[in-house]
C-alpha atoms as a PDB file:
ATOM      1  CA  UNK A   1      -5.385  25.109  -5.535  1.00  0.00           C
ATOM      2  CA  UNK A   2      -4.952  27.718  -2.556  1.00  0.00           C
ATOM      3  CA  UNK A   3      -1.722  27.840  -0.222  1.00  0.00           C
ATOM      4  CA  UNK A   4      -2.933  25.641   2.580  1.00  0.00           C
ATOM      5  CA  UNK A   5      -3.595  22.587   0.212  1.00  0.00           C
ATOM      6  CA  UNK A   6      -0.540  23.135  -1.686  1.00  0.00           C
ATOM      7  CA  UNK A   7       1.597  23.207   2.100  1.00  0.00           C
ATOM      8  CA  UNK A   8      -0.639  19.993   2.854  1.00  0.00           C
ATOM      9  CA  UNK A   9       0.557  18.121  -0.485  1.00  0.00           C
ATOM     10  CA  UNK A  10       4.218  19.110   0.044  1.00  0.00           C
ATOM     11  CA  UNK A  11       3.872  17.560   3.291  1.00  0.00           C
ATOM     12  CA  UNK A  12       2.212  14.336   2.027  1.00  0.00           C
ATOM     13  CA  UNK A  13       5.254  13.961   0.065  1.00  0.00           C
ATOM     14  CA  UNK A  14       2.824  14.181  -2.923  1.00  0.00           C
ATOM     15  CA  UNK A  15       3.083  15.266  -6.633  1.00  0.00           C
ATOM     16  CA  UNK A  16       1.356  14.753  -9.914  1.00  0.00           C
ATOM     17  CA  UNK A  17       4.419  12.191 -11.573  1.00  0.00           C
ATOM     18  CA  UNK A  18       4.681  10.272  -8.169  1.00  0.00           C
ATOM     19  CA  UNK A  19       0.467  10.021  -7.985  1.00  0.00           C
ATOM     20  CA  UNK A  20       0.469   8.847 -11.393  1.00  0.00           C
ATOM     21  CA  UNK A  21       2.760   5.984 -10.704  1.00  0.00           C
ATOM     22  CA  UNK A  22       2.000   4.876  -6.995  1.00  0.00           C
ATOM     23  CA  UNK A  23      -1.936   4.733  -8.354  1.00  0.00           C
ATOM     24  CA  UNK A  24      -0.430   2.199 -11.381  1.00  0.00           C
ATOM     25  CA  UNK A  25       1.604  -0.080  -8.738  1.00  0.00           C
ATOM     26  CA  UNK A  26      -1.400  -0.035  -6.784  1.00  0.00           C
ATOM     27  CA  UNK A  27      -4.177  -0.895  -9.711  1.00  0.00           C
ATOM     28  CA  UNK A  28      -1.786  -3.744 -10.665  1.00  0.00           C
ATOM     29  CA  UNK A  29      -1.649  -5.040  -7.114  1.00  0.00           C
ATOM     30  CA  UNK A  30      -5.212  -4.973  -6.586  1.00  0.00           C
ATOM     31  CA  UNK A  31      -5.493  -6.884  -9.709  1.00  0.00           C
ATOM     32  CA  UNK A  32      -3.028  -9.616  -9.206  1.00  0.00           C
ATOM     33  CA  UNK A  33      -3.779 -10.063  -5.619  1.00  0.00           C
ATOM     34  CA  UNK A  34      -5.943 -13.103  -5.731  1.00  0.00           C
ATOM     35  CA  UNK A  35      -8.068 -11.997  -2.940  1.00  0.00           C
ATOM     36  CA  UNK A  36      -8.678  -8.455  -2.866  1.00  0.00           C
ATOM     37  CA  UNK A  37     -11.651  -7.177  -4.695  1.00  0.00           C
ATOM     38  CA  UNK A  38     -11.578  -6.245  -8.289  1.00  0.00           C
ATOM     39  CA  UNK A  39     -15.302  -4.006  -8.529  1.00  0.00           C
ATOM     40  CA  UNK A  40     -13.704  -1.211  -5.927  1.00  0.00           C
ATOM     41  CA  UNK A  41     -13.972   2.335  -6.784  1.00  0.00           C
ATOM     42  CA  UNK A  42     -10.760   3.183  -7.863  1.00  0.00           C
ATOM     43  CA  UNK A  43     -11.295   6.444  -6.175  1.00  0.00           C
ATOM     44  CA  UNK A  44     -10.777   5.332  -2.606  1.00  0.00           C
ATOM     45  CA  UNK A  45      -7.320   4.741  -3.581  1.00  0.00           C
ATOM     46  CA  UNK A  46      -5.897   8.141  -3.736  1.00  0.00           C
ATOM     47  CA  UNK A  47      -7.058   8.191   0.620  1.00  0.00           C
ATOM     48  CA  UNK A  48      -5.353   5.425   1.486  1.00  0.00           C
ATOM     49  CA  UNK A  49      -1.788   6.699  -0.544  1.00  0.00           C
ATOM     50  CA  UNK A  50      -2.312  10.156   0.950  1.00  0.00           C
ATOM     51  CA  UNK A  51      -3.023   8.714   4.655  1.00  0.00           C
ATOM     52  CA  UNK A  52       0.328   6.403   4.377  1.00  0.00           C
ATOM     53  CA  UNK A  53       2.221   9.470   2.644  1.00  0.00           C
ATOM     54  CA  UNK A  54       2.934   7.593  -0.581  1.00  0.00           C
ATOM     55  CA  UNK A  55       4.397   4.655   1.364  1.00  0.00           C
ATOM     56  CA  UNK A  56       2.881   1.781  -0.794  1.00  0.00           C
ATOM     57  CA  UNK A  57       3.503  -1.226   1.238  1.00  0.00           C
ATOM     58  CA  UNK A  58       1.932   0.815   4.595  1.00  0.00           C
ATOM     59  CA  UNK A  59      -0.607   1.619   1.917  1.00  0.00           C
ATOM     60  CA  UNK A  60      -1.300  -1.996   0.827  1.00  0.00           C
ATOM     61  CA  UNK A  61      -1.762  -2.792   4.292  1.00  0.00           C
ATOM     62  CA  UNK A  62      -4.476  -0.756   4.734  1.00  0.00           C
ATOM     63  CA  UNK A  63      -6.298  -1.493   1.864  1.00  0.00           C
ATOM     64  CA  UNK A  64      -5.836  -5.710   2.819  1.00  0.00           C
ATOM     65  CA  UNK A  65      -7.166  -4.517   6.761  1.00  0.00           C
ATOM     66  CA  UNK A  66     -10.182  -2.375   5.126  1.00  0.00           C
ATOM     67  CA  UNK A  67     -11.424  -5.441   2.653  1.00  0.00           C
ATOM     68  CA  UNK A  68     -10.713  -8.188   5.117  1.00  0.00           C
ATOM     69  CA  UNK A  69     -13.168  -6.282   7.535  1.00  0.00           C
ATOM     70  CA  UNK A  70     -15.467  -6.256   5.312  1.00  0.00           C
ATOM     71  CA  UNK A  71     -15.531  -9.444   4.805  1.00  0.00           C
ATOM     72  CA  UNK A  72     -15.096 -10.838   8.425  1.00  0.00           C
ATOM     73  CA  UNK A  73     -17.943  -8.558   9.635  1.00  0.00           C
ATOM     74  CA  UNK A  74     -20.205  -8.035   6.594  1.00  0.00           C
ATOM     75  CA  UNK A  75     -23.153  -6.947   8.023  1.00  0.00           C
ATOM     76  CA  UNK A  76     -21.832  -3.546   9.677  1.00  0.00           C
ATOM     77  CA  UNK A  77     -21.462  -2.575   6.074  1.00  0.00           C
ATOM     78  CA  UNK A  78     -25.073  -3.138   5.040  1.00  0.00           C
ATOM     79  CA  UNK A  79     -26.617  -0.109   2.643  1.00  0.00           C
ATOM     80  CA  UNK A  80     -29.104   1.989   4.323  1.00  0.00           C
ATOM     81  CA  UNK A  81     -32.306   0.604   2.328  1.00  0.00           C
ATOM     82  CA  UNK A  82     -31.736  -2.992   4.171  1.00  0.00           C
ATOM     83  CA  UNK A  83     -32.967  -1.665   7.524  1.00  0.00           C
ATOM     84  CA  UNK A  84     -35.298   1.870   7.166  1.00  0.00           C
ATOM     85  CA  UNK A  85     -36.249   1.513  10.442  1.00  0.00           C
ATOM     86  CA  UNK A  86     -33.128   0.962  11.748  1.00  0.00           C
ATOM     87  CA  UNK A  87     -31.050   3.835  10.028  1.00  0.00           C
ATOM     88  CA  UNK A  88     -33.997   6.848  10.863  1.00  0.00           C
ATOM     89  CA  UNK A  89     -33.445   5.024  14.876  1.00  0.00           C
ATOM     90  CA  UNK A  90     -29.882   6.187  14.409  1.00  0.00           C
ATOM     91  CA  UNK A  91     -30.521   9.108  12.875  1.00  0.00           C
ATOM     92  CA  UNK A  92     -33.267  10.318  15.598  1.00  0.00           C
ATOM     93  CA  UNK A  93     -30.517   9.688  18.582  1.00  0.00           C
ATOM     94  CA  UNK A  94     -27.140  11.009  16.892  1.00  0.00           C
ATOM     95  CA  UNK A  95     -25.913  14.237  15.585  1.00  0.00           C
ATOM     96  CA  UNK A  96     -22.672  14.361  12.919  1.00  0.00           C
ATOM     97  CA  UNK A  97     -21.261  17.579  11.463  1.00  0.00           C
ATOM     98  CA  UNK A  98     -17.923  18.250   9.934  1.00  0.00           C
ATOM     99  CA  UNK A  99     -16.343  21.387   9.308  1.00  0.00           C
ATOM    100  CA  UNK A 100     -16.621  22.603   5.392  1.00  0.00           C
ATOM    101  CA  UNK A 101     -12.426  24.104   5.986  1.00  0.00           C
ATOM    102  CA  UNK A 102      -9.320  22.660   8.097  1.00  0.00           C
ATOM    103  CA  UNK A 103      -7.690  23.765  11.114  1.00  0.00           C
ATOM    104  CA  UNK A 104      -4.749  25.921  10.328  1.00  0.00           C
ATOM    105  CA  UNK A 105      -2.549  23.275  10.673  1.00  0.00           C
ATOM    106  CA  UNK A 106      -4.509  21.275   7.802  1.00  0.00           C
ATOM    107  CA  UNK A 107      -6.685  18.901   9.638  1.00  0.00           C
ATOM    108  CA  UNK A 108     -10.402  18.055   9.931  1.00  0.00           C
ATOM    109  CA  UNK A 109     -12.697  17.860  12.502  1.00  0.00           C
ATOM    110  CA  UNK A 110     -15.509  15.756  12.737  1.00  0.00           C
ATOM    111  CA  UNK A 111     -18.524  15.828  15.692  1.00  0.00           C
ATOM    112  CA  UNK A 112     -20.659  13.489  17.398  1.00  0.00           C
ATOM    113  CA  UNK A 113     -23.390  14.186  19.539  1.00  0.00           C
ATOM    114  CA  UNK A 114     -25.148  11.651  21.386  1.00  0.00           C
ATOM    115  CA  UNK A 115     -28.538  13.523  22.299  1.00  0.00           C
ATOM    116  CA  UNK A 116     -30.854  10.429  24.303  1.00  0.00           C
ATOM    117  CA  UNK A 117     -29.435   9.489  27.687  1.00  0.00           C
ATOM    118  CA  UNK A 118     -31.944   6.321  27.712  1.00  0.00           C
ATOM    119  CA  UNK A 119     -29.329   3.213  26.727  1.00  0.00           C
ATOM    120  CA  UNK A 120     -32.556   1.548  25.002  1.00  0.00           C
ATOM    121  CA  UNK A 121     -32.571   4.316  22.739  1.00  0.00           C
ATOM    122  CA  UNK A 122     -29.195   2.595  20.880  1.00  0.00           C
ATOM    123  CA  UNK A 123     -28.039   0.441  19.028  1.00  0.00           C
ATOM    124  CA  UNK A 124     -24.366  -0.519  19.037  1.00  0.00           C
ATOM    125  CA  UNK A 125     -24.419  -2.412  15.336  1.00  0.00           C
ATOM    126  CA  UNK A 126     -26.674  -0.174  13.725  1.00  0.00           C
ATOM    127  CA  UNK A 127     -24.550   3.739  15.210  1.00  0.00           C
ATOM    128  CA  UNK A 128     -21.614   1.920  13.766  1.00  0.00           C
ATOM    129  CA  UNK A 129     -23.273   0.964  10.337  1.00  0.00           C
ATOM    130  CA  UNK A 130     -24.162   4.470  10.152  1.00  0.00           C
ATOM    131  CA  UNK A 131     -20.656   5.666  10.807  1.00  0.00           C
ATOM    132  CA  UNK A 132     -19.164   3.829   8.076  1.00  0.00           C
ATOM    133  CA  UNK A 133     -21.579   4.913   5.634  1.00  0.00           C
ATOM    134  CA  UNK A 134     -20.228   8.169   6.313  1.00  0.00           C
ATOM    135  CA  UNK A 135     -16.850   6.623   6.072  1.00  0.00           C
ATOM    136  CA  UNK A 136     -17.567   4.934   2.988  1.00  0.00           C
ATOM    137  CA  UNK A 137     -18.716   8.329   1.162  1.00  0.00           C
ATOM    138  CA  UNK A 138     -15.537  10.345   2.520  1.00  0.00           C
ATOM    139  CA  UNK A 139     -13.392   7.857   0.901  1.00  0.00           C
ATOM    140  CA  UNK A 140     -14.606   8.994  -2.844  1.00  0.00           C
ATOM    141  CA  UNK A 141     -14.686  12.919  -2.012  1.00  0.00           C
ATOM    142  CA  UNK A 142     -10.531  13.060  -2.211  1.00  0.00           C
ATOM    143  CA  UNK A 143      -9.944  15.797   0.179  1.00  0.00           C
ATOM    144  CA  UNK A 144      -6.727  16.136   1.011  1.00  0.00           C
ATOM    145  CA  UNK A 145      -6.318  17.078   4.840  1.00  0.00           C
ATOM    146  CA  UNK A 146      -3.273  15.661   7.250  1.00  0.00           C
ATOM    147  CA  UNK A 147      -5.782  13.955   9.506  1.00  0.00           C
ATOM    148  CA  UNK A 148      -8.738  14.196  11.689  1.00  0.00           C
ATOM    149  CA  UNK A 149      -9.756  15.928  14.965  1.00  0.00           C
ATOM    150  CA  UNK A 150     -12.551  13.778  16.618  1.00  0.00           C
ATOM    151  CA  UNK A 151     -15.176  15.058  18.628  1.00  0.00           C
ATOM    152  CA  UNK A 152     -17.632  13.215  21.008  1.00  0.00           C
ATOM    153  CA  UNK A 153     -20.143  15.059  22.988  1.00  0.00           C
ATOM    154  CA  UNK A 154     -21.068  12.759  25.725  1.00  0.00           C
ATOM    155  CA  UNK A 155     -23.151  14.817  27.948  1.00  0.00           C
ATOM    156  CA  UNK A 156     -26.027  12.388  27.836  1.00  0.00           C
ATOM    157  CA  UNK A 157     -24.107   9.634  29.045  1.00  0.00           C
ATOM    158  CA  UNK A 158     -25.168   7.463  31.955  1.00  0.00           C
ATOM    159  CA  UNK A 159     -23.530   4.037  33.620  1.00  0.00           C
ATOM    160  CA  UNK A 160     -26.613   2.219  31.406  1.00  0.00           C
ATOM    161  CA  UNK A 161     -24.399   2.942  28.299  1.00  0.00           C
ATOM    162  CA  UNK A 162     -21.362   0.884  29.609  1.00  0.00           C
ATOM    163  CA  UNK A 163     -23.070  -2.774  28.641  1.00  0.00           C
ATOM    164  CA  UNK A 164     -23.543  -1.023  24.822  1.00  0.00           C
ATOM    165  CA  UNK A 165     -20.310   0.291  24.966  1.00  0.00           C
ATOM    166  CA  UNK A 166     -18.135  -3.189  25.465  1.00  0.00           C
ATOM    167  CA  UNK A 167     -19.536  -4.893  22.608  1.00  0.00           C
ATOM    168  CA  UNK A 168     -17.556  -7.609  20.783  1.00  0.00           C
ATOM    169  CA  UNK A 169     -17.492  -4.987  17.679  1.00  0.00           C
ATOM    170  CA  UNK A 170     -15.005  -2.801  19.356  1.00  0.00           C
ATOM    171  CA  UNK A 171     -11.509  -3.827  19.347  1.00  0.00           C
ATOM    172  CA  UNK A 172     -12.410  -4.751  15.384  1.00  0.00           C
ATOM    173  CA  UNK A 173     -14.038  -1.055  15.271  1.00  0.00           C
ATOM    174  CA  UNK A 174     -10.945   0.569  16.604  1.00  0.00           C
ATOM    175  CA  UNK A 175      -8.844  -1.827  14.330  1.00  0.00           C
ATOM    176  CA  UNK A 176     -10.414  -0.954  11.783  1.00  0.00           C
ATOM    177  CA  UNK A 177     -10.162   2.966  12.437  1.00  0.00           C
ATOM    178  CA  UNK A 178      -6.438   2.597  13.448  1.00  0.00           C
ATOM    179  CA  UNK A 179      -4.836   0.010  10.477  1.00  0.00           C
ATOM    180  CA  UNK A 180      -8.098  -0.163   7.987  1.00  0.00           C
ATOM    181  CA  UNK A 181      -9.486   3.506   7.168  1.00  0.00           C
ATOM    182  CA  UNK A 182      -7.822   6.305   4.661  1.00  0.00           C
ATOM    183  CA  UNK A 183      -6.794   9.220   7.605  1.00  0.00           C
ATOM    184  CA  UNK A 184      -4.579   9.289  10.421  1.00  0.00           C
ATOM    185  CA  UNK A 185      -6.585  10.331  13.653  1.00  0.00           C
ATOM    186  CA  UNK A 186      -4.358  13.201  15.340  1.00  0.00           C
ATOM    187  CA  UNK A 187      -6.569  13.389  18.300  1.00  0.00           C
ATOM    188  CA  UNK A 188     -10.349  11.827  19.553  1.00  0.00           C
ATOM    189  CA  UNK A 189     -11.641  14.714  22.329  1.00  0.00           C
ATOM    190  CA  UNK A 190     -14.401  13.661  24.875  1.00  0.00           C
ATOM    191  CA  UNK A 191     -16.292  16.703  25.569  1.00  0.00           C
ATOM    192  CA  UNK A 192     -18.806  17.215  28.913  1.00  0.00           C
ATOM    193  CA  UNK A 193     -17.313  14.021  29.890  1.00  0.00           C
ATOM    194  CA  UNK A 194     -18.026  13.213  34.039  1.00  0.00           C
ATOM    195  CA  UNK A 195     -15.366  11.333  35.879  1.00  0.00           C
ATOM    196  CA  UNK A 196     -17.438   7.919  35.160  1.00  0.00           C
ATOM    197  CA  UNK A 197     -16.624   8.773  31.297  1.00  0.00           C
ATOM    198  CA  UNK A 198     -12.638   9.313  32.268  1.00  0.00           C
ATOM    199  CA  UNK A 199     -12.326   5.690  33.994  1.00  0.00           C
ATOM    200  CA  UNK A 200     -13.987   4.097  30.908  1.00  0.00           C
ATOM    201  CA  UNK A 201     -11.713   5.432  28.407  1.00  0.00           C
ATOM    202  CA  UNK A 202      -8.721   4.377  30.440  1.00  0.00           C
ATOM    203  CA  UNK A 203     -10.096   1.124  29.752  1.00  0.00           C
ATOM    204  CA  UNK A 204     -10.790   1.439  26.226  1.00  0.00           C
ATOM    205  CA  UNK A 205      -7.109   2.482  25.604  1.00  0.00           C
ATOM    206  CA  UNK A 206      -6.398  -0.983  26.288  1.00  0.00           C
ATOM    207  CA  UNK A 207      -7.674  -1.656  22.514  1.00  0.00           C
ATOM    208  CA  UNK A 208      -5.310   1.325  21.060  1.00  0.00           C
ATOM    209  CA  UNK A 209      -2.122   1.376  19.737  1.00  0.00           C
ATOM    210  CA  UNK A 210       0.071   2.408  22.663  1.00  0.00           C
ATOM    211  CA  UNK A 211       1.609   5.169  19.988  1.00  0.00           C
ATOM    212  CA  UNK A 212      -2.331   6.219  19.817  1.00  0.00           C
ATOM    213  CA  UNK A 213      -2.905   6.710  23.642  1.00  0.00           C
ATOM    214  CA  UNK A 214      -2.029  10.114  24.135  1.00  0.00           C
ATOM    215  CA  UNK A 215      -4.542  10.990  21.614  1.00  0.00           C
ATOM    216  CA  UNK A 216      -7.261  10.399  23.337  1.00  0.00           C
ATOM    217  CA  UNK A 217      -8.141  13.405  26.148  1.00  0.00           C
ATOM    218  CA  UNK A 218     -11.439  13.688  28.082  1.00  0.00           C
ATOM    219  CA  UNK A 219     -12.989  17.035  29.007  1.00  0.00           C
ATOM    220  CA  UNK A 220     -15.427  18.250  31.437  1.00  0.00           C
ATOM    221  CA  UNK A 221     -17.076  20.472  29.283  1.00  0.00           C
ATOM    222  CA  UNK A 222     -17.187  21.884  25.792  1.00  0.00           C
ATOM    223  CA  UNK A 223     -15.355  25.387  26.538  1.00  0.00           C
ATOM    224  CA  UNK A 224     -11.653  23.888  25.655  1.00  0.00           C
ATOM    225  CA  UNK A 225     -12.604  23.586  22.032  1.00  0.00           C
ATOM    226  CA  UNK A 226     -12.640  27.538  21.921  1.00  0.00           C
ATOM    227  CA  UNK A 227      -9.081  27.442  23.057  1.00  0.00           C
ATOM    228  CA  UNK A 228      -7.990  24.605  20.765  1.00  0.00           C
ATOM    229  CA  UNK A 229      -9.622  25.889  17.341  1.00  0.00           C
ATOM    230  CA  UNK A 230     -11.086  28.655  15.036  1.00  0.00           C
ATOM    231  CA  UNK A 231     -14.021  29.720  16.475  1.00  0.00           C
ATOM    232  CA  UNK A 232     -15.761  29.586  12.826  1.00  0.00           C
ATOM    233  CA  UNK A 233     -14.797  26.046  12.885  1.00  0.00           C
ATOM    234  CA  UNK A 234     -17.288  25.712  15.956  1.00  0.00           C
ATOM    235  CA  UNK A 235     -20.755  24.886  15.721  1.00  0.00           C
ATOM    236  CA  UNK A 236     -22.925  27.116  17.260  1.00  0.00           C
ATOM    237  CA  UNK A 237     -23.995  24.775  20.045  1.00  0.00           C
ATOM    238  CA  UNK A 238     -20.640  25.176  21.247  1.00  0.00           C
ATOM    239  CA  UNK A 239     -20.337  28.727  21.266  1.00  0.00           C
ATOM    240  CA  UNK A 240     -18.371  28.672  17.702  1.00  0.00           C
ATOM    241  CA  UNK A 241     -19.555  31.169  14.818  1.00  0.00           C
ATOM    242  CA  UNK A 242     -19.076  28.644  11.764  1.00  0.00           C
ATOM    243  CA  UNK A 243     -23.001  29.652  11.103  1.00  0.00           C
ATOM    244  CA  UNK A 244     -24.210  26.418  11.793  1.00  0.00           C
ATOM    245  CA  UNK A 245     -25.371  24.480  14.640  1.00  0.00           C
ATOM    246  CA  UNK A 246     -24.321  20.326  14.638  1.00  0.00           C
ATOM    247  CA  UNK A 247     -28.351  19.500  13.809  1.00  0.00           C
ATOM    248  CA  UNK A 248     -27.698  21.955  10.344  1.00  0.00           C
ATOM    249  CA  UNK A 249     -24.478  19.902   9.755  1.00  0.00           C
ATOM    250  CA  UNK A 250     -26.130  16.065  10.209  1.00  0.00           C
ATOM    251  CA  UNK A 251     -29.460  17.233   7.930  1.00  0.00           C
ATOM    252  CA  UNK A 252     -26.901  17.685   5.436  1.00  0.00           C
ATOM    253  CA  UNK A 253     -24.772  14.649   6.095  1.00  0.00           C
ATOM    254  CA  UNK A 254     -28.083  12.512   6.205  1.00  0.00           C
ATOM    255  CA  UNK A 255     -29.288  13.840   2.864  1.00  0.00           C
ATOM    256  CA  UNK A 256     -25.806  13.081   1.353  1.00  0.00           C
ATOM    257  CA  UNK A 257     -26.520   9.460   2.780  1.00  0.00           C
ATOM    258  CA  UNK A 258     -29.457   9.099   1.593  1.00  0.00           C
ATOM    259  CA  UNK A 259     -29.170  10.118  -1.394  1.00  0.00           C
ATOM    260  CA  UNK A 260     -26.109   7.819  -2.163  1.00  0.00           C
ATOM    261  CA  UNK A 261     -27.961   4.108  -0.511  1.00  0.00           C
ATOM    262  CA  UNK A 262     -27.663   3.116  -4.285  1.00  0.00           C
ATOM    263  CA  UNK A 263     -23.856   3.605  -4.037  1.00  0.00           C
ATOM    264  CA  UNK A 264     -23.435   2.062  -0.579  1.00  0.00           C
ATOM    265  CA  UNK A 265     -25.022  -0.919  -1.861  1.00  0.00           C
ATOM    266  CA  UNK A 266     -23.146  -1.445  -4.678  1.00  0.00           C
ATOM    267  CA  UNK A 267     -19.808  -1.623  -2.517  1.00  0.00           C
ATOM    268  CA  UNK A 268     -21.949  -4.081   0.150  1.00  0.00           C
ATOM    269  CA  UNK A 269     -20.236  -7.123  -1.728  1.00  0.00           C
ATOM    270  CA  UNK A 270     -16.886  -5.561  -2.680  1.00  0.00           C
ATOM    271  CA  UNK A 271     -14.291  -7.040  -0.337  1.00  0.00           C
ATOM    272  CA  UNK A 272     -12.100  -9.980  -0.008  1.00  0.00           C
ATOM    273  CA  UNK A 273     -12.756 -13.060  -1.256  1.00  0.00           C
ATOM    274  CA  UNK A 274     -11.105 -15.050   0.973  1.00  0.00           C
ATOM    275  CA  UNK A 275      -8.789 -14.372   4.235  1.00  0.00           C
ATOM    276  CA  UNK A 276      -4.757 -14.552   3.577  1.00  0.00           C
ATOM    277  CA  UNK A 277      -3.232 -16.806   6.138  1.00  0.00           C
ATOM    278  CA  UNK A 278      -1.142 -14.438   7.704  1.00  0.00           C
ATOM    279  CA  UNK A 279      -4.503 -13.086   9.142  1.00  0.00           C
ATOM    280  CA  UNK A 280      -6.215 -16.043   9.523  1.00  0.00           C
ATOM    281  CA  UNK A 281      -4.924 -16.610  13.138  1.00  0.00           C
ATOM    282  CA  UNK A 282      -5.928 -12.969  14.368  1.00  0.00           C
ATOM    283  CA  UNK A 283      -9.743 -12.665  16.484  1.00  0.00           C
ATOM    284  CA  UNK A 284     -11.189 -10.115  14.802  1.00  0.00           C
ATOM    285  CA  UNK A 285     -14.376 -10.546  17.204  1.00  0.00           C
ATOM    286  CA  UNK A 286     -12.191  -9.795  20.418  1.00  0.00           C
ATOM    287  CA  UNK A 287     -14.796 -11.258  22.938  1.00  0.00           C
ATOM    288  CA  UNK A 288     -12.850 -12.403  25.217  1.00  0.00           C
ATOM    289  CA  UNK A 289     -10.905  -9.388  25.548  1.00  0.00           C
ATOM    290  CA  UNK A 290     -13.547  -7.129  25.288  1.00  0.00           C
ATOM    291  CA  UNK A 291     -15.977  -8.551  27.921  1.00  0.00           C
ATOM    292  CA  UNK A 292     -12.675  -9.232  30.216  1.00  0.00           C
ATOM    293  CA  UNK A 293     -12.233  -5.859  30.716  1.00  0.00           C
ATOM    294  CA  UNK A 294     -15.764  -4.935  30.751  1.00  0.00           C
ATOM    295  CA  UNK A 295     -15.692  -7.245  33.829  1.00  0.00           C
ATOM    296  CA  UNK A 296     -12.395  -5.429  35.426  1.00  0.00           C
ATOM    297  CA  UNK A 297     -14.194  -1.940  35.040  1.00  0.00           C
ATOM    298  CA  UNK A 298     -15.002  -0.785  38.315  1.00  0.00           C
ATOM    299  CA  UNK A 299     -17.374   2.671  38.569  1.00  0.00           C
ATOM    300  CA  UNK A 300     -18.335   3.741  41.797  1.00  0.00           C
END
């Protein structure tokens, strides 16, 4: 264990006597809960204690958002052999990397490149299936990091995308990402972002948290990620020296994908089996809300 993980532990609050028993409290909660899963992998549940730093109630929350997503909106967590077609699609219009180390400060970053600027070329359901399978694999690696640095190239964007972009999967998405996943997002960059780009993520704040709103920060161009991090924590189509471009990054990410589809569908049927009451009341589509302000954005 070098000195960075051992500073990111401390500040987790975490330790081997207080893992021990917080993974106990929460096996024996999962089991006695009526309607959370009993098939998980019990690996996913040392994320979700490090992401609420060992606060088990925060922790039990996110678990109950996680499963109850996956059971309200089943199909976005398909395995990759349902639809072949589908998943190479993705895979020919996207580019995801991660960085192998964290920042200095102990978090991740993660990059997403969106390389067609033709709006036919995507598929709202299908990039967000993909996503979570990433998601879903990151949850049994147990890397302990702080949080996560997200990066969006959207140089190819054009207006055409703005129809794909309000569908009635997105406040559930960024519920999901905010209450349901095992990390704590310290901040989502837009890079090569036009003024068109700025306007529409004014209006997607409207789905965040407003503690999560300052997060968010849209760029012009890519040069500001050489002032915010270690240039070998760059890919090279960004100027950075981490001795790998983003395309070297996703062939690796898509071979790790593919080569767990077995796993992915094993976990297609593992959530709850029926929704607690005190959710029962909450839209988890969001049309109405979604399309409302998709109606309110004006772009000149």
């Amino acid at each position: 264990m070098n000195d960075q993980v051992e500073d990111i532990l401390v500040k987790l609050g975490e330790d081997a006597e207080k893992t021990k028993n917080c993974l106990k409290l929460l096996e024996e909660w999962m089991q006695k809960t009526d309607y959370m899963p009993k098939n998980y992998d019990g690996r996913i549940l040392l994320p979700y204690l490090r992401s609420c730093k060992y606060n088990l109630e925060k922790t039990k929350r996110k678990l109950e958002n996680y499963f109850i997503t996956k059971a309200t909106l089943p199909d976005l967590f398909l395995n990759p052999n349902v639809n072949r077609d589908s998943v190479d699609k993705v895979e020919s219009v996207i580019n995801i990397g991660t960085t192998n180390s964290l920042t200095p400060d102990g978090f991740r970053i993660s990059f997403v490149r969106f390389n067609s600027n033709r709006p036919v070329d995507y598929n709202f359901e299908d990039i967000a299936r993909y996503l979570l399978f990433f998601v879903q694999l990151d949850h049994i690696k147990g890397i302990a990091r702080l949080g996560d640095i997200l990066v969006f190239d959207v140089i190819n964007f054009v207006p055409g995308f703005i129809p794909m972009i309000f569908h009635n999967f997105l406040k559930p998405l960024i519920k999901l990402a905010e209450d349901g996943l095992p990390t704590n997002i310290e901040t989502v960059l837009i890079i090569n972002g036009s003024t068109v780009v700025a306007k529409i993520i004014n209006t997607l704040k409207n789905f965040v948290k407003e503690k999560n709103k300052h997060r968010v920060h849209v760029h012009t161009s890519h040069t500001p990620l050489l002032d915010l991090f270690p240039s070998d924590m760059i890919p090279s189509n960004y100027e950075g020296t981490c001795g790998k471009s983003l395309e070297e990054m996703f062939d690796e990410i898509k071979t790790e994908i593919n080569s767990h589809a077995d796993y992915i569908k094993s976990q297609e049927e593992v959530r709850c089996s029926s929704i607690p009451k005190k959710y029962a009341s909450v839209s988890l589509a969001g049309e109405e809300m979604v399309q409302g302000s998709f109606r309110k954005l004006e772009i000149d």
